[in-house]
Protein backbone atom coordinates (compact mmCIF):
# COMPACT_ATOMS: atom_id res chain seq x y z
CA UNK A 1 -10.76 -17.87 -11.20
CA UNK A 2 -9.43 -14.29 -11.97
CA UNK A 3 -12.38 -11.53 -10.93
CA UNK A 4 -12.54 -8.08 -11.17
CA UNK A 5 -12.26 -5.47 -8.40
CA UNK A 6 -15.38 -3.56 -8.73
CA UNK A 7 -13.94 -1.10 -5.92
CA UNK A 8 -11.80 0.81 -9.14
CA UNK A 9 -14.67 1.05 -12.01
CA UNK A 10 -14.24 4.29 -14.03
CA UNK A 11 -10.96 4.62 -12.25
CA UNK A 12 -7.68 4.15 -14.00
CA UNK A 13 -5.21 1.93 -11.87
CA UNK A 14 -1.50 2.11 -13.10
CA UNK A 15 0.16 -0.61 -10.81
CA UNK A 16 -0.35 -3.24 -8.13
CA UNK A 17 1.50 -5.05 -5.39
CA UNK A 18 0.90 -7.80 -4.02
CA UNK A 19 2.23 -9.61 -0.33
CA UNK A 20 1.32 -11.38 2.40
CA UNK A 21 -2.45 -12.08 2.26
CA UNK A 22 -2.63 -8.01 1.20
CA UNK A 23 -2.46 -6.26 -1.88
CA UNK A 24 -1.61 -2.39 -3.25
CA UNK A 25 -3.25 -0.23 -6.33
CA UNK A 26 -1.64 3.07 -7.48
CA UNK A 27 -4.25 5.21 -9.12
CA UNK A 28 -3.97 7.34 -12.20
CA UNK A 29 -4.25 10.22 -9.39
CA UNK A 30 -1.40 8.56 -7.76
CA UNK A 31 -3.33 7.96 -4.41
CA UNK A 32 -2.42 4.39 -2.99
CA UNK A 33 -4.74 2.10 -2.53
CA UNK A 34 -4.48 -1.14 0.11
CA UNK A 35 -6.56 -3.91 1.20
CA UNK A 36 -5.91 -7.43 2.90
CA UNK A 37 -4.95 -8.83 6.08
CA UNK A 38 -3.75 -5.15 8.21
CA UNK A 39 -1.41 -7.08 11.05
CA UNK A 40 2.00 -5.00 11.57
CA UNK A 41 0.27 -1.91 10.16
CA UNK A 42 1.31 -2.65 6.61
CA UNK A 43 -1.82 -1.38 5.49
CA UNK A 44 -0.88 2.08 6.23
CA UNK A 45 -4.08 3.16 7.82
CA UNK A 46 -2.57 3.37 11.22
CA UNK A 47 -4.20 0.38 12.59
CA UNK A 48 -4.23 -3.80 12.16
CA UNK A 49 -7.91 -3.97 11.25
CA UNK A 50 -8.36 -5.92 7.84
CA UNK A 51 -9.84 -4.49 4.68
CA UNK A 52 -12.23 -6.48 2.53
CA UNK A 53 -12.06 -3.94 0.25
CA UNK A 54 -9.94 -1.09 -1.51
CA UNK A 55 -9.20 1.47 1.08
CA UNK A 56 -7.53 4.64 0.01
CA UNK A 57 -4.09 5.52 2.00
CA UNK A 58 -4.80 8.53 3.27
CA UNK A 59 -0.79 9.22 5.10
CA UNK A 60 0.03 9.24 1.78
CA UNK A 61 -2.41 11.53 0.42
CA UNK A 62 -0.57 14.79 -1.24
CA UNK A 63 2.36 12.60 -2.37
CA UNK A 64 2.90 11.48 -6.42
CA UNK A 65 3.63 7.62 -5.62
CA UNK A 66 5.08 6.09 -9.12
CA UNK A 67 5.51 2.80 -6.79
CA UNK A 68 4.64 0.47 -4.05
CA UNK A 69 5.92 -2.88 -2.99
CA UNK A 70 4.04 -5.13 -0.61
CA UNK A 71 6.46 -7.43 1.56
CA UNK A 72 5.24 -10.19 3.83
CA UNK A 73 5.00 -7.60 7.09
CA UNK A 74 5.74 -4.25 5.77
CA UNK A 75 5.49 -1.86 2.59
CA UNK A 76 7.37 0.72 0.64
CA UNK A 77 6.64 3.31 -1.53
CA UNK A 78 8.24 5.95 -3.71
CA UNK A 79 7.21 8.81 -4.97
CA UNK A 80 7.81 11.27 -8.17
CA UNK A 81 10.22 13.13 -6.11
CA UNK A 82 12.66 10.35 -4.82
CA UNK A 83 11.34 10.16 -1.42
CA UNK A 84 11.25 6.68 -0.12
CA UNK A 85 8.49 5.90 2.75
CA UNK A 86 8.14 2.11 4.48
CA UNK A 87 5.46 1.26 7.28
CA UNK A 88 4.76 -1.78 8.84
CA UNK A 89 6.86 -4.22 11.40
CA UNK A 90 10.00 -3.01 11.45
CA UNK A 91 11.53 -4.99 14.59
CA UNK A 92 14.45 -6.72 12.05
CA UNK A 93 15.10 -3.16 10.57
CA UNK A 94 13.38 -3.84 7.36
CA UNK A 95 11.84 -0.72 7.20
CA UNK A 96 15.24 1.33 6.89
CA UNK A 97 14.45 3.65 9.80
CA UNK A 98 16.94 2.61 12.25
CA UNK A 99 14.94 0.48 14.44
């Protein structure tokens, strides 16, 4: 059945995302929130460790995300200003770096 996460009370979230056994929250303060299964780094914390629980983004603190997308092995997000930024496995080129 459908329960809350208690890691947002009193905050306001404006979107989710959800993926591959992990799952994204924008905040009314636009921070970016992840938690799940971190393999590949699609996370964004700069490790593979799993979160149980909401963890807040912090590479993308200082940036006004309006979106995030969770794939099965990486993630994107964009913010207010157009700027487009992926992490995760991005051995098939998914990520749009040129790798």
């Amino acid at each position: 059945l459908p329960k809350k996460v208690e890691a947002f009370a009193g905050q306001r979230v404006l979107a989710v995302s959800a993926g591959n056994l992990h799952g994204f929250a924008i905040t009314s303060d636009r921070a970016v929130w992840s938690w799940g299964g971190g393999y590949s780094g699609k996370l964004g914390h700069g490790d593979e460790k799993s979160q149980l629980l909401p963890k807040k983004v912090e590479a993308m603190a200082g940036q006004r995300v309006v979106a995030v997308s969770a794939g099965s092995f990486h993630s994107l997000a964009i913010t207010a200003d157009s700027a487009v930024f992926a992490w995760g496995e991005g051995e098939t080129g998914c990520l749009g770096h040129g790798e």
